[in-house]
N, C-alpha and C. Protein backbone atom coordinates (compact mmCIF):
# COMPACT_ATOMS: atom_id res chain seq x y z
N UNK A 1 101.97 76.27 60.03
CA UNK A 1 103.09 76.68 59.22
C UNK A 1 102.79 78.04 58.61
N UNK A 2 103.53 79.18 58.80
CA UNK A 2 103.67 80.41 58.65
C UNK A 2 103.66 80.77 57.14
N UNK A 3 104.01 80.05 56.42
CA UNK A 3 104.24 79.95 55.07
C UNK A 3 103.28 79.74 53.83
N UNK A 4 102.29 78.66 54.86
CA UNK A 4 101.00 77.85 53.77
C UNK A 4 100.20 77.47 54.79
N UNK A 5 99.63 78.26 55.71
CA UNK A 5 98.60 77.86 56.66
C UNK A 5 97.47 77.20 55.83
N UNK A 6 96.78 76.01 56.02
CA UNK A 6 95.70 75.41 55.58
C UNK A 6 94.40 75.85 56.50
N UNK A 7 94.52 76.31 57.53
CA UNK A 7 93.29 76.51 57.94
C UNK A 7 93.77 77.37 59.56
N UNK A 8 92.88 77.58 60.39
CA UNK A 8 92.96 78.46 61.47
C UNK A 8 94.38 77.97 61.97
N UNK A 9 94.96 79.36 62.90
CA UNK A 9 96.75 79.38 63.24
C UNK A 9 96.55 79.88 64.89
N UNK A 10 97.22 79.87 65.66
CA UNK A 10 97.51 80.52 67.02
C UNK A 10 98.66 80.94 67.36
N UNK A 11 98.75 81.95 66.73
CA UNK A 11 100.05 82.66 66.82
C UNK A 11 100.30 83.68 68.61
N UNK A 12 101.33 82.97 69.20
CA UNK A 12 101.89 83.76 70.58
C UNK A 12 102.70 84.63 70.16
N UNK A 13 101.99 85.48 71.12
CA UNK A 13 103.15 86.92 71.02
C UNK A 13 103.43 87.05 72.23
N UNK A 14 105.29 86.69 72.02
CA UNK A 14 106.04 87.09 73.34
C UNK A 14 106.44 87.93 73.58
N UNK A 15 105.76 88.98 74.42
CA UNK A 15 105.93 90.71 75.30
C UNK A 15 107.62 90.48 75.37
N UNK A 16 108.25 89.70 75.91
CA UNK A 16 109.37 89.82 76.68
C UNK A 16 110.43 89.95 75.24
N UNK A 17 110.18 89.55 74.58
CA UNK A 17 110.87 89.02 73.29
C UNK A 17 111.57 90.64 72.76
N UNK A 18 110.72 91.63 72.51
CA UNK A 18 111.47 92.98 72.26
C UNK A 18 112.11 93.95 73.13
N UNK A 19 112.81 93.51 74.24
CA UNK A 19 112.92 94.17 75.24
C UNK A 19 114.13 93.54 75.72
N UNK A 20 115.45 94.39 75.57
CA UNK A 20 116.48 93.41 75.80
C UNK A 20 117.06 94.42 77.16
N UNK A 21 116.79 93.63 78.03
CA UNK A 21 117.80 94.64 79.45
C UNK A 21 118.94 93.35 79.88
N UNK A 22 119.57 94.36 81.07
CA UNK A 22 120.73 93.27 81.32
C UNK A 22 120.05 92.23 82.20
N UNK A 23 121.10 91.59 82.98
CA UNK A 23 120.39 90.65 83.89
C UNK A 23 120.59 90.82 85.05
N UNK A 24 120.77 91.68 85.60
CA UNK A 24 120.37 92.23 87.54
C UNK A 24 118.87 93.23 87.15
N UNK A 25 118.36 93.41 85.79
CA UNK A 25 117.45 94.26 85.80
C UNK A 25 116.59 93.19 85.76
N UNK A 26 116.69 92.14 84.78
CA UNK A 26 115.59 90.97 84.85
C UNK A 26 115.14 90.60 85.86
N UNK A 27 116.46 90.34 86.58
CA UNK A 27 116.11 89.75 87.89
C UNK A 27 115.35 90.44 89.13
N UNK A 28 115.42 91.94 88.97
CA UNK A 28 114.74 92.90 89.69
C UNK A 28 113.15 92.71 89.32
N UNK A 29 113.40 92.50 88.31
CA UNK A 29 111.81 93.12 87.44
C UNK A 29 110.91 91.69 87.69
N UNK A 30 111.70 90.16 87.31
CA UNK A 30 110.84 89.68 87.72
C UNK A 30 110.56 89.30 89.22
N UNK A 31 111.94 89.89 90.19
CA UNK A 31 111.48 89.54 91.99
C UNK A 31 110.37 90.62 92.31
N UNK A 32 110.28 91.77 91.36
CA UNK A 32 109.25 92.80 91.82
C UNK A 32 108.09 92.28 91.70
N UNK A 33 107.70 91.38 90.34
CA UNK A 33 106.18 91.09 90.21
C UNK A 33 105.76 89.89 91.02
N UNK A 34 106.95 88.92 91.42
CA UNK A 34 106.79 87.95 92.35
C UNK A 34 105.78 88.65 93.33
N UNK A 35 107.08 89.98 94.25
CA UNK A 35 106.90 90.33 95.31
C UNK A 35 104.94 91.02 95.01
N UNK A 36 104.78 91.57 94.39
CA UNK A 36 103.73 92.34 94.17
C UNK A 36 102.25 91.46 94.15
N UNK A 37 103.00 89.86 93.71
CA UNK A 37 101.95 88.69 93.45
C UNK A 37 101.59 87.81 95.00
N UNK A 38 102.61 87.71 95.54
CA UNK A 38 102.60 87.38 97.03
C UNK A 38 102.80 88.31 98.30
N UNK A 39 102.64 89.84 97.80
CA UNK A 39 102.46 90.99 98.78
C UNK A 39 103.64 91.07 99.58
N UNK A 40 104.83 91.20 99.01
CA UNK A 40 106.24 91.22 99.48
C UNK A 40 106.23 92.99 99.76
N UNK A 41 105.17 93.73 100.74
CA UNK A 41 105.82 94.92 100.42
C UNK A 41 106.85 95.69 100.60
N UNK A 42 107.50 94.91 101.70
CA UNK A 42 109.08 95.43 101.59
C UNK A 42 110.06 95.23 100.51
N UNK A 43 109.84 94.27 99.13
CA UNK A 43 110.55 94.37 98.32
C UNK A 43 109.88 94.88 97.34
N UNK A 44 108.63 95.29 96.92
CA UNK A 44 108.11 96.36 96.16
C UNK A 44 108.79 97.46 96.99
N UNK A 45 108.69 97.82 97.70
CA UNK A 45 108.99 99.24 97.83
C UNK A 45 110.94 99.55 97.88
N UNK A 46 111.69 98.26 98.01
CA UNK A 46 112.83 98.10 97.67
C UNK A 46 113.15 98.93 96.42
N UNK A 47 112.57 97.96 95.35
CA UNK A 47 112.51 97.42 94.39
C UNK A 47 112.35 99.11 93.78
N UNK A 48 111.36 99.68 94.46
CA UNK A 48 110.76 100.80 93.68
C UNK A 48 111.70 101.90 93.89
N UNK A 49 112.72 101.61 95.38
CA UNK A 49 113.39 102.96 95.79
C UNK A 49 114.66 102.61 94.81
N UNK A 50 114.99 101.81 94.62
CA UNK A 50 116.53 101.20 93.37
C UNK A 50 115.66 102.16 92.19
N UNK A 51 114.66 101.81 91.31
CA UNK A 51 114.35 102.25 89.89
C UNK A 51 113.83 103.66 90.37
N UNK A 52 113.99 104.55 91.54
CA UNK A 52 113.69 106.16 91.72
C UNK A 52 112.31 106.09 92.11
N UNK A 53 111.50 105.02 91.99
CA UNK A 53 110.29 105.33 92.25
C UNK A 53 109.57 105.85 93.85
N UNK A 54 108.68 107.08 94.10
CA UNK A 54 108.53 107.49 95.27
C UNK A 54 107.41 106.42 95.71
N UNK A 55 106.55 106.33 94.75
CA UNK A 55 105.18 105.92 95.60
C UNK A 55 104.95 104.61 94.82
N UNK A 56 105.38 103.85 95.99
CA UNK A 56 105.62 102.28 95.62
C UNK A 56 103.88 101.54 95.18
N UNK A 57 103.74 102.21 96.29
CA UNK A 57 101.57 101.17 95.79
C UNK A 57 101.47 101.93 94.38
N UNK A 58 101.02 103.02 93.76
CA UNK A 58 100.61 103.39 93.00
C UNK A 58 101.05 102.83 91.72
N UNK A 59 102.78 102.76 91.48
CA UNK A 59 103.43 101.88 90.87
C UNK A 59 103.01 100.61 90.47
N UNK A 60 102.74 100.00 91.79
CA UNK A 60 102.63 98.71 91.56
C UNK A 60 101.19 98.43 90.95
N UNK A 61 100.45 99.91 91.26
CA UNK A 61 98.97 99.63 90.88
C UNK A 61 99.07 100.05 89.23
N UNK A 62 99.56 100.65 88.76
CA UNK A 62 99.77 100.86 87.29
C UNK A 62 100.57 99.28 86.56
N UNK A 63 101.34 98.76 87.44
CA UNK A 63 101.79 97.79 86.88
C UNK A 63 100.50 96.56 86.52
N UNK A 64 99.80 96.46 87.42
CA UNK A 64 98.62 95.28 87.66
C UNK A 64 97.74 96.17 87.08
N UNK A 65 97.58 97.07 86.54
CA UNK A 65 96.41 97.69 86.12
C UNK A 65 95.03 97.52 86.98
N UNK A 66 95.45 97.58 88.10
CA UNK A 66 94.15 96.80 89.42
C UNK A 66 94.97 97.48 90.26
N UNK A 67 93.95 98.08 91.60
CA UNK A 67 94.38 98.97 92.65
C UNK A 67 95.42 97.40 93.31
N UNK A 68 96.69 98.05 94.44
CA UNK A 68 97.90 97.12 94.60
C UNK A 68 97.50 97.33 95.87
N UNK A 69 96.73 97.06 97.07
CA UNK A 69 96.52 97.51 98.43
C UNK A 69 97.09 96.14 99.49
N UNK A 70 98.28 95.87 99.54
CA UNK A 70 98.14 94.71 100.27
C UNK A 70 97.93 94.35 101.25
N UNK A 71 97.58 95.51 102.04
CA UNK A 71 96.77 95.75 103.67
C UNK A 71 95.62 95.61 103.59
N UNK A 72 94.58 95.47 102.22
CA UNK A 72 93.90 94.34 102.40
C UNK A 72 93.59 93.21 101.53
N UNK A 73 94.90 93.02 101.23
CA UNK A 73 94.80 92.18 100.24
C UNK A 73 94.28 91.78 98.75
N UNK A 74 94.23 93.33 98.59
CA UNK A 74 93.51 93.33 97.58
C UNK A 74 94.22 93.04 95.99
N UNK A 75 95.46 92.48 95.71
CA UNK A 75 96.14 92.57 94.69
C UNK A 75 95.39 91.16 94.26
N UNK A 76 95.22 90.66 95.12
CA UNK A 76 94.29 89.52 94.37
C UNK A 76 92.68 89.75 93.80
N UNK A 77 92.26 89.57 92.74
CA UNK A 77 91.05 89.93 92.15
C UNK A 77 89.91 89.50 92.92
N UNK A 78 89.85 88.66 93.69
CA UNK A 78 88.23 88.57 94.60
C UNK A 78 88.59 89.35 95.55
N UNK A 79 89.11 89.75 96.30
CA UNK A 79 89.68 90.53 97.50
C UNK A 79 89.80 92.84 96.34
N UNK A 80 89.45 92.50 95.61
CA UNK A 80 88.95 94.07 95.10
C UNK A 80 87.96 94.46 95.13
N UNK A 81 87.64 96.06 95.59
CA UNK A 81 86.39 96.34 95.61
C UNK A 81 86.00 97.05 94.82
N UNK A 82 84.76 97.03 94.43
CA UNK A 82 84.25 97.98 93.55
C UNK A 82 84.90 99.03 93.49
N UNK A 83 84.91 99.51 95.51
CA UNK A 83 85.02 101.00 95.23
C UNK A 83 86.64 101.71 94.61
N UNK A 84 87.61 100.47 95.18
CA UNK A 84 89.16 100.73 94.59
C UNK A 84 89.34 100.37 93.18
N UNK A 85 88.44 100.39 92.64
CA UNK A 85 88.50 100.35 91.31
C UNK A 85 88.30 101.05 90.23
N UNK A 86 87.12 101.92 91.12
CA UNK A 86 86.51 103.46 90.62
C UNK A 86 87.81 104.62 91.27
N UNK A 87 88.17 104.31 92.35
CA UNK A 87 88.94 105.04 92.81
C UNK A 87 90.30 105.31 92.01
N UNK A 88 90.50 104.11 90.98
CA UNK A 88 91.97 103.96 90.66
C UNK A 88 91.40 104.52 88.73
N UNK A 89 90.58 104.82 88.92
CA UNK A 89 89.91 105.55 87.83
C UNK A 89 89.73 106.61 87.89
N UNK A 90 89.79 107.26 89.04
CA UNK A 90 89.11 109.11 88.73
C UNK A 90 90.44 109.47 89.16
């Protein structure tokens, strides 16, 4: 209780909560991270040419904060390599 906490609290903070778009954008935004999570790259790069974006991997690699390579699969975290990691750093 927010009011008279007696002892330790776990307060969630919902990202989505300050961010009011319409709903063909929701629906974009969340088929993009689907697509980006199961290596849809024809609808990342859809996805990216609708919101202006040129360079769909790089995008998607700023989005995941982790290089987005899905030729080799690397959007998944054991499938990253050291070296695309340093790479997505310099």
């Amino acid at each position: 209780r927010p009011g008279s906490p007696r002892g330790p609290q776990l307060v969630l903070l919902d990202h989505g909560s300050y961010l009011s778009c319409s709903e063909p954008f929701r629906k974009q935004l969340a088929d993009f991270w689907t697509a980006m999570l199961v290596l849809d790259t024809a609808t990342v790069e859809a996805t990216c040419r609708t919101w202006g974006v040129r360079d769909s991997q790089l995008f998607a690699s700023l989005q995941l904060l982790k290089p987005y390579a899905p030729e080799t699969r690397a959007v998944h975290l054991q499938n990253t390599s050291r070296a695309q990691v340093l790479s997505m750093q310099l």
